[in-house]
C-alpha atoms as a PDB file:
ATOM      1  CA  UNK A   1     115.429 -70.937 -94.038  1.00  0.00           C
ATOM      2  CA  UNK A   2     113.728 -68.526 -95.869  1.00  0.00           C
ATOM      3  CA  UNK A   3     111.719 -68.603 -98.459  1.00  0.00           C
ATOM      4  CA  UNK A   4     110.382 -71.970-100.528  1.00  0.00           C
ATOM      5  CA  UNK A   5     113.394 -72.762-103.245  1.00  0.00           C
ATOM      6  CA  UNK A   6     111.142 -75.308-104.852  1.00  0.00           C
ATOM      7  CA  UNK A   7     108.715 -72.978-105.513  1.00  0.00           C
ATOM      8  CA  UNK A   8     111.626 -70.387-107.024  1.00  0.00           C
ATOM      9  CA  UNK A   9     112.857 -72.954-108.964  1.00  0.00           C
ATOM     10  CA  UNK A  10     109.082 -74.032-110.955  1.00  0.00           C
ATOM     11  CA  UNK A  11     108.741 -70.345-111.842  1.00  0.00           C
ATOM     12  CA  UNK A  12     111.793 -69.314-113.086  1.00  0.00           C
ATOM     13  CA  UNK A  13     111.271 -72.345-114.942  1.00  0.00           C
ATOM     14  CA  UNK A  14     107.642 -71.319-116.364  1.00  0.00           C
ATOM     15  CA  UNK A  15     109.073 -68.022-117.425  1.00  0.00           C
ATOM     16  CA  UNK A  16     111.907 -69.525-119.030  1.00  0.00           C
ATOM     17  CA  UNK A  17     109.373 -71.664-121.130  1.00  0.00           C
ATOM     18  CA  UNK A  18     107.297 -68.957-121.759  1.00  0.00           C
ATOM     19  CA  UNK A  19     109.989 -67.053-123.399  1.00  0.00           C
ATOM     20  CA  UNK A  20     110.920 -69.722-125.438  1.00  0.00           C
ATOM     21  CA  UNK A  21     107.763 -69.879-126.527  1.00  0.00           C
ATOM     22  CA  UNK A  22     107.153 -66.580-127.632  1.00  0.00           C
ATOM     23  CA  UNK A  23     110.764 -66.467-129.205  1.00  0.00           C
ATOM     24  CA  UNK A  24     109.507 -69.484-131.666  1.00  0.00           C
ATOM     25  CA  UNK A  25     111.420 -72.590-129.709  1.00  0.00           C
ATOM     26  CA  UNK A  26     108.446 -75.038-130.528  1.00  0.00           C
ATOM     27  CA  UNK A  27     111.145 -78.408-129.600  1.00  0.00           C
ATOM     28  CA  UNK A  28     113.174 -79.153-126.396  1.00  0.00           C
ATOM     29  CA  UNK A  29     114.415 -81.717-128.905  1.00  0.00           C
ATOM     30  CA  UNK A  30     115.364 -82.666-133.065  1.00  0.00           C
ATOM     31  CA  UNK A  31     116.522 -85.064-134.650  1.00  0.00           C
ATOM     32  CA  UNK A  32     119.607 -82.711-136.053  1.00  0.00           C
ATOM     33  CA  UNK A  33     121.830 -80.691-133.909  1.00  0.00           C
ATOM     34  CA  UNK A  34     120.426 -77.118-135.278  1.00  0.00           C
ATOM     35  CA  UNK A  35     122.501 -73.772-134.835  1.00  0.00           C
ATOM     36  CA  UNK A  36     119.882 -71.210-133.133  1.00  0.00           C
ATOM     37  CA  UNK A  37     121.636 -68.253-134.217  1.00  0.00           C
ATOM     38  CA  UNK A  38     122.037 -69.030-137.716  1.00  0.00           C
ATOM     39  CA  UNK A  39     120.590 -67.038-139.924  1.00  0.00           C
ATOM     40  CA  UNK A  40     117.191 -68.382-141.588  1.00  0.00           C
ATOM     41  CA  UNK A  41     117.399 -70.135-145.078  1.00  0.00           C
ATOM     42  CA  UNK A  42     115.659 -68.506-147.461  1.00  0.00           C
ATOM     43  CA  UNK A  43     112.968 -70.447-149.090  1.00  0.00           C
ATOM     44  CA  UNK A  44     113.182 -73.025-152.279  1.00  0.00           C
ATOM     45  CA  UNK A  45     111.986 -70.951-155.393  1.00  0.00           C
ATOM     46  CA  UNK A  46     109.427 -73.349-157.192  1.00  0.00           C
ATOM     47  CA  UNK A  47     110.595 -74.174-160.757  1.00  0.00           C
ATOM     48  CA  UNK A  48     108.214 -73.048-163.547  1.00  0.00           C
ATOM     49  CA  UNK A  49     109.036 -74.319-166.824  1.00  0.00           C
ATOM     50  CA  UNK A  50     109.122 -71.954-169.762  1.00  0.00           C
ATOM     51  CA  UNK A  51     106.168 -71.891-172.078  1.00  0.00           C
ATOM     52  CA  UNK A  52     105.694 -73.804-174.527  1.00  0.00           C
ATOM     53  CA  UNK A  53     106.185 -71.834-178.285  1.00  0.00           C
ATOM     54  CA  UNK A  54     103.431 -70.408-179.634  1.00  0.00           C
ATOM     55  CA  UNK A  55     103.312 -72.134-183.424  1.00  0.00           C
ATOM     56  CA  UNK A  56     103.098 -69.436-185.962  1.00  0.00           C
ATOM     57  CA  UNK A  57     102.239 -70.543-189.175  1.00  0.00           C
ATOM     58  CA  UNK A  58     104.409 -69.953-192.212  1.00  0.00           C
ATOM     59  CA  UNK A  59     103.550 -67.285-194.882  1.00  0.00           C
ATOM     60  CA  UNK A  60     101.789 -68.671-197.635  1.00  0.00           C
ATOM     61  CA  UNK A  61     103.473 -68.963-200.707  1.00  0.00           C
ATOM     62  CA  UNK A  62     102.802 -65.931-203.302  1.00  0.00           C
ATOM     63  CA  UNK A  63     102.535 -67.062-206.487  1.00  0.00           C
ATOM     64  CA  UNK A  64     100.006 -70.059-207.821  1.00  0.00           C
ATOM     65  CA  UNK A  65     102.471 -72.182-208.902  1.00  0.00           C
ATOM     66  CA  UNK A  66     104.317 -71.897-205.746  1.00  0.00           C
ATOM     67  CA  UNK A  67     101.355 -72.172-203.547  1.00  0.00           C
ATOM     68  CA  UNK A  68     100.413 -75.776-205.717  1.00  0.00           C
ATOM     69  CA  UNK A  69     103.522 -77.018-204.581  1.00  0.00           C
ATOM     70  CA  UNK A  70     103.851 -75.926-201.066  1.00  0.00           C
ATOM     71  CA  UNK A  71     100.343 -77.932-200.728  1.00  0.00           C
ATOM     72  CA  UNK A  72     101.663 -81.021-201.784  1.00  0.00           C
ATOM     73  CA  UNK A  73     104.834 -80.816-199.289  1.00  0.00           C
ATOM     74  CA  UNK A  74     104.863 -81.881-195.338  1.00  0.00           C
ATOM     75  CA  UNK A  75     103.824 -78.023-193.912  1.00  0.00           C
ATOM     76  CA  UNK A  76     100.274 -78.387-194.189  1.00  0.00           C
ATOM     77  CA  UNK A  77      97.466 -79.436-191.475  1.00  0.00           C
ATOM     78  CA  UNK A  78      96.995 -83.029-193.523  1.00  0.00           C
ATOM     79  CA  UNK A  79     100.927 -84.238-193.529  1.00  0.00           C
ATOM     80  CA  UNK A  80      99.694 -86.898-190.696  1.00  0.00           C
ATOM     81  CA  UNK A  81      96.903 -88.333-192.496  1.00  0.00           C
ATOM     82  CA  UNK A  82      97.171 -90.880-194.597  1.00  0.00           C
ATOM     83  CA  UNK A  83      96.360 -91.354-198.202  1.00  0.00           C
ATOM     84  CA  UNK A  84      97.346 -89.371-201.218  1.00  0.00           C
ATOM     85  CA  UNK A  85      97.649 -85.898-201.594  1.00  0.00           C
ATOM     86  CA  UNK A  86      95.979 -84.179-204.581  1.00  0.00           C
ATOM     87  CA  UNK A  87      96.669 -81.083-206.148  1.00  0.00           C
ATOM     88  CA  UNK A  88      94.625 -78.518-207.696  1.00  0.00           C
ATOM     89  CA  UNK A  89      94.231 -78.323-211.339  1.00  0.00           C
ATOM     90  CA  UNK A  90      93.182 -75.949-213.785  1.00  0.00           C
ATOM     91  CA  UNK A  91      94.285 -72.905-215.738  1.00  0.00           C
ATOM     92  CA  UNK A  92      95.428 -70.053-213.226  1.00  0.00           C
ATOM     93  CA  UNK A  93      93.616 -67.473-215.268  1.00  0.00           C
ATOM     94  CA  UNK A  94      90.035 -69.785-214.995  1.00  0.00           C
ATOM     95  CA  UNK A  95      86.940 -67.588-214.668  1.00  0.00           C
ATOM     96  CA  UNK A  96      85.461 -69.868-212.932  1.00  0.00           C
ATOM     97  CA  UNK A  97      86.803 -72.084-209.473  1.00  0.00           C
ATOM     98  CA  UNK A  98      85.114 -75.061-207.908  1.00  0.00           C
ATOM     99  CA  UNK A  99      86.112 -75.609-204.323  1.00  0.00           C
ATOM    100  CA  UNK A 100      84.893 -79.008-202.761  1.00  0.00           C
ATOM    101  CA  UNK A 101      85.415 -80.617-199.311  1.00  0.00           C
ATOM    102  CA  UNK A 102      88.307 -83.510-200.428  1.00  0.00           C
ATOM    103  CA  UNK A 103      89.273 -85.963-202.479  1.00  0.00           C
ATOM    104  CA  UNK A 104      87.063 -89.069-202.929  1.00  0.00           C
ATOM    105  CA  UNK A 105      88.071 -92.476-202.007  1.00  0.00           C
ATOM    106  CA  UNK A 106      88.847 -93.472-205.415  1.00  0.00           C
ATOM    107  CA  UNK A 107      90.542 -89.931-206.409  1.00  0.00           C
ATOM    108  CA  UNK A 108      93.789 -91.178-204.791  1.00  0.00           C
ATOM    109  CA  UNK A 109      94.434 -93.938-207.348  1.00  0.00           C
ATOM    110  CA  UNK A 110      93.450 -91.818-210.224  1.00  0.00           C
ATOM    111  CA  UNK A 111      95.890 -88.986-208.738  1.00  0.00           C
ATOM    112  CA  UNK A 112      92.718 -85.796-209.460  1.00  0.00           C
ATOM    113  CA  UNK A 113      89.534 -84.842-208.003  1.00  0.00           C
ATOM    114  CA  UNK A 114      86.185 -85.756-208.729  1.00  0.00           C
ATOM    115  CA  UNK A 115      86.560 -89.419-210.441  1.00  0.00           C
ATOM    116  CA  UNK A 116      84.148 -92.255-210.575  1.00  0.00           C
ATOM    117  CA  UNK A 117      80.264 -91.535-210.637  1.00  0.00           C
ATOM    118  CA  UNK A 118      80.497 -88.310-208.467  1.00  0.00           C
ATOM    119  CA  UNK A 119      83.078 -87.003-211.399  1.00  0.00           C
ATOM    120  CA  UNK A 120      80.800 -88.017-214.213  1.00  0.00           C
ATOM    121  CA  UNK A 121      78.221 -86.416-212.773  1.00  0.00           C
ATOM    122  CA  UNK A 122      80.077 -83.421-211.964  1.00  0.00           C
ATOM    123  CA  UNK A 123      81.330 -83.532-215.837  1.00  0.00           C
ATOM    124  CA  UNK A 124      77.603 -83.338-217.007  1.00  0.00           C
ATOM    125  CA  UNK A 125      76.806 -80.468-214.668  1.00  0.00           C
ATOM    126  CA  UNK A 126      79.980 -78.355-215.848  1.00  0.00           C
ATOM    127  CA  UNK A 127      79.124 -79.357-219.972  1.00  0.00           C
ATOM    128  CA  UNK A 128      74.979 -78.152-218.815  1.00  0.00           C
ATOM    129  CA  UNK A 129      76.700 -74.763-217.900  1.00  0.00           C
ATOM    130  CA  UNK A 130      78.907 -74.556-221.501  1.00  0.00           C
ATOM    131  CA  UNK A 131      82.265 -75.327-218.786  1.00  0.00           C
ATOM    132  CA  UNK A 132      84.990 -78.506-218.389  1.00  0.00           C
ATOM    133  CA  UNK A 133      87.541 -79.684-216.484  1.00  0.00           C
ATOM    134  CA  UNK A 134      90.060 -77.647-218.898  1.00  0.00           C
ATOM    135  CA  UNK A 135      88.040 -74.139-218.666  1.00  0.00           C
ATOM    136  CA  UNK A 136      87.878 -74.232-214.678  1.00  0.00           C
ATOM    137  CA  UNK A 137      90.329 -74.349-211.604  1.00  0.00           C
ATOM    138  CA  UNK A 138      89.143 -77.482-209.456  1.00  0.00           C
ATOM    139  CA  UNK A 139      91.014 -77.642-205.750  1.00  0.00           C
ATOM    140  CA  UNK A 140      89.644 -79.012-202.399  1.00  0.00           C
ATOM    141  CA  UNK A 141      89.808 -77.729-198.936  1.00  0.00           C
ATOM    142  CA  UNK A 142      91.583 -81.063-197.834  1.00  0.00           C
ATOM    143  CA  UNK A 143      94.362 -81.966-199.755  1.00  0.00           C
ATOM    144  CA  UNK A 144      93.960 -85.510-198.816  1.00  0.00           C
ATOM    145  CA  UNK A 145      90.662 -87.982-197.497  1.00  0.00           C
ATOM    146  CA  UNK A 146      90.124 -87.548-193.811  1.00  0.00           C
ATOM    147  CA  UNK A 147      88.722 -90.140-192.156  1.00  0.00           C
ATOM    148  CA  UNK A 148      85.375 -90.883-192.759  1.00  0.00           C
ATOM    149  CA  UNK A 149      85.287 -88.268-195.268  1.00  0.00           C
ATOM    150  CA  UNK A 150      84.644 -85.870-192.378  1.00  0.00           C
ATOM    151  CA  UNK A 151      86.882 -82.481-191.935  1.00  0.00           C
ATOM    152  CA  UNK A 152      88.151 -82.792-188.220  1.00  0.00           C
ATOM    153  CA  UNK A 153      87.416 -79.437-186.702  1.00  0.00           C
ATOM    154  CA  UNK A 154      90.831 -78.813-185.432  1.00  0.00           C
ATOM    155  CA  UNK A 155      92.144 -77.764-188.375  1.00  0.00           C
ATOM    156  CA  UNK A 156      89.714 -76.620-190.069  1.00  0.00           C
ATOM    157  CA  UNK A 157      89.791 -72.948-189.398  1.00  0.00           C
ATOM    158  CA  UNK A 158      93.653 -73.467-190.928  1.00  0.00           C
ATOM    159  CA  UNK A 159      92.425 -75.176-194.077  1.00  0.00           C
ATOM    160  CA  UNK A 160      90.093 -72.422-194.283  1.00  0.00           C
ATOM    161  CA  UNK A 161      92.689 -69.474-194.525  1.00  0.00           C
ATOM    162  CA  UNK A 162      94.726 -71.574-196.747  1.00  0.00           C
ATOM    163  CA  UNK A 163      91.568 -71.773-199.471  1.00  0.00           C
ATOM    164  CA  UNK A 164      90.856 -68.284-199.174  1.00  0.00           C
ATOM    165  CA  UNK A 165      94.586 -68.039-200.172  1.00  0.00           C
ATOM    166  CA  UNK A 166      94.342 -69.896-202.981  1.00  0.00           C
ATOM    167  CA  UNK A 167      91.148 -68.155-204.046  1.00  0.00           C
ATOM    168  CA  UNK A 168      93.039 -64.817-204.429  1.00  0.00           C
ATOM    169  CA  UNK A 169      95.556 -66.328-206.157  1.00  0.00           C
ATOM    170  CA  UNK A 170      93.365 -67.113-208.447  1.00  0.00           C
ATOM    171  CA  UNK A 171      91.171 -64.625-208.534  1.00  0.00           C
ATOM    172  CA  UNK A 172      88.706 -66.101-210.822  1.00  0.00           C
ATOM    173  CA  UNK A 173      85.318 -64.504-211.303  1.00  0.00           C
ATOM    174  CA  UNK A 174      83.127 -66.796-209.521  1.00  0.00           C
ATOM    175  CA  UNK A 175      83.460 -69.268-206.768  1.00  0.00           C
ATOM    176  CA  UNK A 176      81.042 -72.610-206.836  1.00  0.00           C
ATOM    177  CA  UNK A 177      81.438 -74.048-203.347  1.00  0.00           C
ATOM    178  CA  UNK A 178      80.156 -77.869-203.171  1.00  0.00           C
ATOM    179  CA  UNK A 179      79.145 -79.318-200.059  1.00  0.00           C
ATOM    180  CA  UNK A 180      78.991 -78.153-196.411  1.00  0.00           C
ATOM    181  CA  UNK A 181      82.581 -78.219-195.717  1.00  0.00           C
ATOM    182  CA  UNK A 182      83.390 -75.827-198.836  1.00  0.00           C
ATOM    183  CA  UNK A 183      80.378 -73.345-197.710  1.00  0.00           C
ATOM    184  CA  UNK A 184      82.090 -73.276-193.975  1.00  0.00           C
ATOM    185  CA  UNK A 185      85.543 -73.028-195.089  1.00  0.00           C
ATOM    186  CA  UNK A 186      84.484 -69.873-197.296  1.00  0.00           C
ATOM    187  CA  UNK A 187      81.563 -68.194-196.365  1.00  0.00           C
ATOM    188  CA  UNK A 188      81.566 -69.515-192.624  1.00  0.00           C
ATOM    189  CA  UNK A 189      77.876 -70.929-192.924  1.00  0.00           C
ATOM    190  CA  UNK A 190      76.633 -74.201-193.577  1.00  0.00           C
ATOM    191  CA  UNK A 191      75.594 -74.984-197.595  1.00  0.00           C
ATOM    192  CA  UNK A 192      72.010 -74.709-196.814  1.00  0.00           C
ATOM    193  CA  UNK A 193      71.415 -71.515-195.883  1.00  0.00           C
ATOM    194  CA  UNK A 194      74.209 -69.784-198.232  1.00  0.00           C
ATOM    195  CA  UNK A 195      72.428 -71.652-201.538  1.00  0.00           C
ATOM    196  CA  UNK A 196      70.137 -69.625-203.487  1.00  0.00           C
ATOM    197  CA  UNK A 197      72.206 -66.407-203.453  1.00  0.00           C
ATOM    198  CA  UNK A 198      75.402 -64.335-204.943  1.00  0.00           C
ATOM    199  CA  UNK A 199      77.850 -63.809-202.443  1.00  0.00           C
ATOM    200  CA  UNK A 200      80.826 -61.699-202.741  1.00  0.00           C
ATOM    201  CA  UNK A 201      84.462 -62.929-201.239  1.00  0.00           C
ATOM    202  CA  UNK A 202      87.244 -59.833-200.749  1.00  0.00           C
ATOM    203  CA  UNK A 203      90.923 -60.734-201.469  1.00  0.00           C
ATOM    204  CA  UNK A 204      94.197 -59.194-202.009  1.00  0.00           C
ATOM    205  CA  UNK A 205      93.415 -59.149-206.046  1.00  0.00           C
ATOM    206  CA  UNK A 206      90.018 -57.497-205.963  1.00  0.00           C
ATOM    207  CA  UNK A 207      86.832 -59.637-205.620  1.00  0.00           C
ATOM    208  CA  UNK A 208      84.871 -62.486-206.600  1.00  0.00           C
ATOM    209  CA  UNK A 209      81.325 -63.850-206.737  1.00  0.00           C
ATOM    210  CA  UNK A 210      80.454 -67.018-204.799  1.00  0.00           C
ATOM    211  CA  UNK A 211      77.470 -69.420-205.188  1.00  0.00           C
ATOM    212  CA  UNK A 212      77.112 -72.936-203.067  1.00  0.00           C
ATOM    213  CA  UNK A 213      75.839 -75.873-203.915  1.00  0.00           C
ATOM    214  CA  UNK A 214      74.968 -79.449-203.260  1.00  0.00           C
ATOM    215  CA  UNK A 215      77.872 -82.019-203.707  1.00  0.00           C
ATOM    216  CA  UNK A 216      77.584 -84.231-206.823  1.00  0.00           C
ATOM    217  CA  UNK A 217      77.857 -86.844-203.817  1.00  0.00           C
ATOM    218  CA  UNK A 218      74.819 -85.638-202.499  1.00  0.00           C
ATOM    219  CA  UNK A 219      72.939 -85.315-205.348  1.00  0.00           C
ATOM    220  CA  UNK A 220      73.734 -89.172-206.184  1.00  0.00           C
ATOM    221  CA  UNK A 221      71.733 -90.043-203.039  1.00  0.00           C
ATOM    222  CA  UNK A 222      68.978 -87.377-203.469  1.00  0.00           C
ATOM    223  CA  UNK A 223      68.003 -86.958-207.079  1.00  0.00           C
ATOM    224  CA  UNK A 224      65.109 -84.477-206.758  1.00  0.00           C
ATOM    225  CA  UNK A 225      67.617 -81.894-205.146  1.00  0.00           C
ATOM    226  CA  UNK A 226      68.838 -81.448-209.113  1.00  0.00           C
ATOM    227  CA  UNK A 227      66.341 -79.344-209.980  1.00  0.00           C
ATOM    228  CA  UNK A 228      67.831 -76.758-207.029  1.00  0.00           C
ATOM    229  CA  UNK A 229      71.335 -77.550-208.163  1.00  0.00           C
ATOM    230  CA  UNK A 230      70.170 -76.532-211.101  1.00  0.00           C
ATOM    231  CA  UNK A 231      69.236 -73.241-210.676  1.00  0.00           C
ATOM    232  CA  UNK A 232      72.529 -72.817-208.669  1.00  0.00           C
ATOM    233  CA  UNK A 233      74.413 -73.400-211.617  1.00  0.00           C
ATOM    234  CA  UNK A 234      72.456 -70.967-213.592  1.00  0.00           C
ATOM    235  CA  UNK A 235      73.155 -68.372-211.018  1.00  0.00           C
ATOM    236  CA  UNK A 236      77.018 -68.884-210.990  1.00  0.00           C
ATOM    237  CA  UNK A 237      76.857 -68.268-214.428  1.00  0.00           C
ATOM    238  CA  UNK A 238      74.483 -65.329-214.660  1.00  0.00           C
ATOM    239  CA  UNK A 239      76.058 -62.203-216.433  1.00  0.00           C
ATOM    240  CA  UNK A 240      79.340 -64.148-217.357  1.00  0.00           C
ATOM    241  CA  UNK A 241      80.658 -66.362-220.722  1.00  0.00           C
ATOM    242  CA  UNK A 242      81.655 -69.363-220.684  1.00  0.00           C
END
């Protein structure tokens, strides 16, 4: 009869397989009826959301009076917090500008800076120097209490620019910087180590002379850092009238 057909049969079937095989058949069997011929779908493109907007800050406003009132409205770093805002105060032709850290907890009732003992002391260090509230410009990094009295570092590089805006518009003579936050907002170094000496702060309307000091605060709880304070204050207003 010839050869074996059995044997025919198993190895046309092996080639058959192996073809398949190298052709990309991995299945006898789906669970779809699939076309063969059809042309391969092209893959799913994976979504990517847009990014998100970068936030640009608004320009500052130009003029003092301007500027006074934009920091009182609901564009600046402190709209969220709560309390009171307070606004700067002072001639806009002062020689002299105090910058603290913010309002006290008892400023917010009285609607100004520096009230209760930490004002009356701060009154009897201005009259030592020949100054008052009416011969200086008084303003505060914060515009409003954070909590615990503490500036959150988020914003703080913000509040920052926004000070050494208001500084140039300004432009007073010299700068007395109260307190840590003041000293880091300005002169980007703790009070500490910027105390004892004249620094000198650039701006758009020439330049002015910066001393720091110890917050009236602190100088409540530590009495015997007066004497330093003191000579602070006689630096600030070395070479200048009252």
């Amino acid at each position: 009869m010839g050869a074996d057909q059995h044997l025919d049969w198993m190895s046309s079937a092996a080639s058959a397989l192996d073809w398949w095989q190298e052709a990309g058949v991995d299945v006898l069997v789906d669970d779809a009826p699939r076309d063969w011929l059809a042309e391969p779908m092209a893959a799913p493109v994976a979504f990517v959301a847009p990014a998100a907007p970068v936030h640009v800050p608004a320009a500052l406003p130009e003029t003092l009076a301007d500027f006074i009132a934009w920091r009182m409205g609901d564009a600046v770093p402190e709209v969220e917090w709560r309390g009171v805002s307070i606004a700067a105060a002072g001639p806009p032709e002062a020689q002299v500008m105090v910058l603290v850290d913010c309002p006290d907890k008892d400023d917010g009732a009285a609607g100004m800076l520096m009230t209760g003992p930490t004002g009356a002391l701060f009154d009897r260090m201005l009259a030592a120097i020949g100054l008052s509230r009416e011969t200086i410009h008084l303003a505060a990094v914060c515009a409003k209490r954070p909590v615990a009295g503490r500036m959150p570092r988020e914003v703080e590089t913000r509040l920052a620019e926004i000070s050494k805006h208001h500084i140039g518009l300004v432009a007073p003579k010299r700068l007395l910087l109260l307190g840590n936050a003041a000293s880091r907002a300005i002169l980007r170094a703790e009070m500490p180590g910027t105390r004892g000496s004249l620094h000198r702060f650039n701006h758009k309307r020439g330049e002015t002379e910066v001393v720091a000091s110890f917050h009236p605060r602190f100088l409540i709880e530590k009495p015997a850092a007066k004497a330093e304070a003191w000579k602070d204050l006689q630096l600030l207003m070395g070479g200048i009238s009252a």
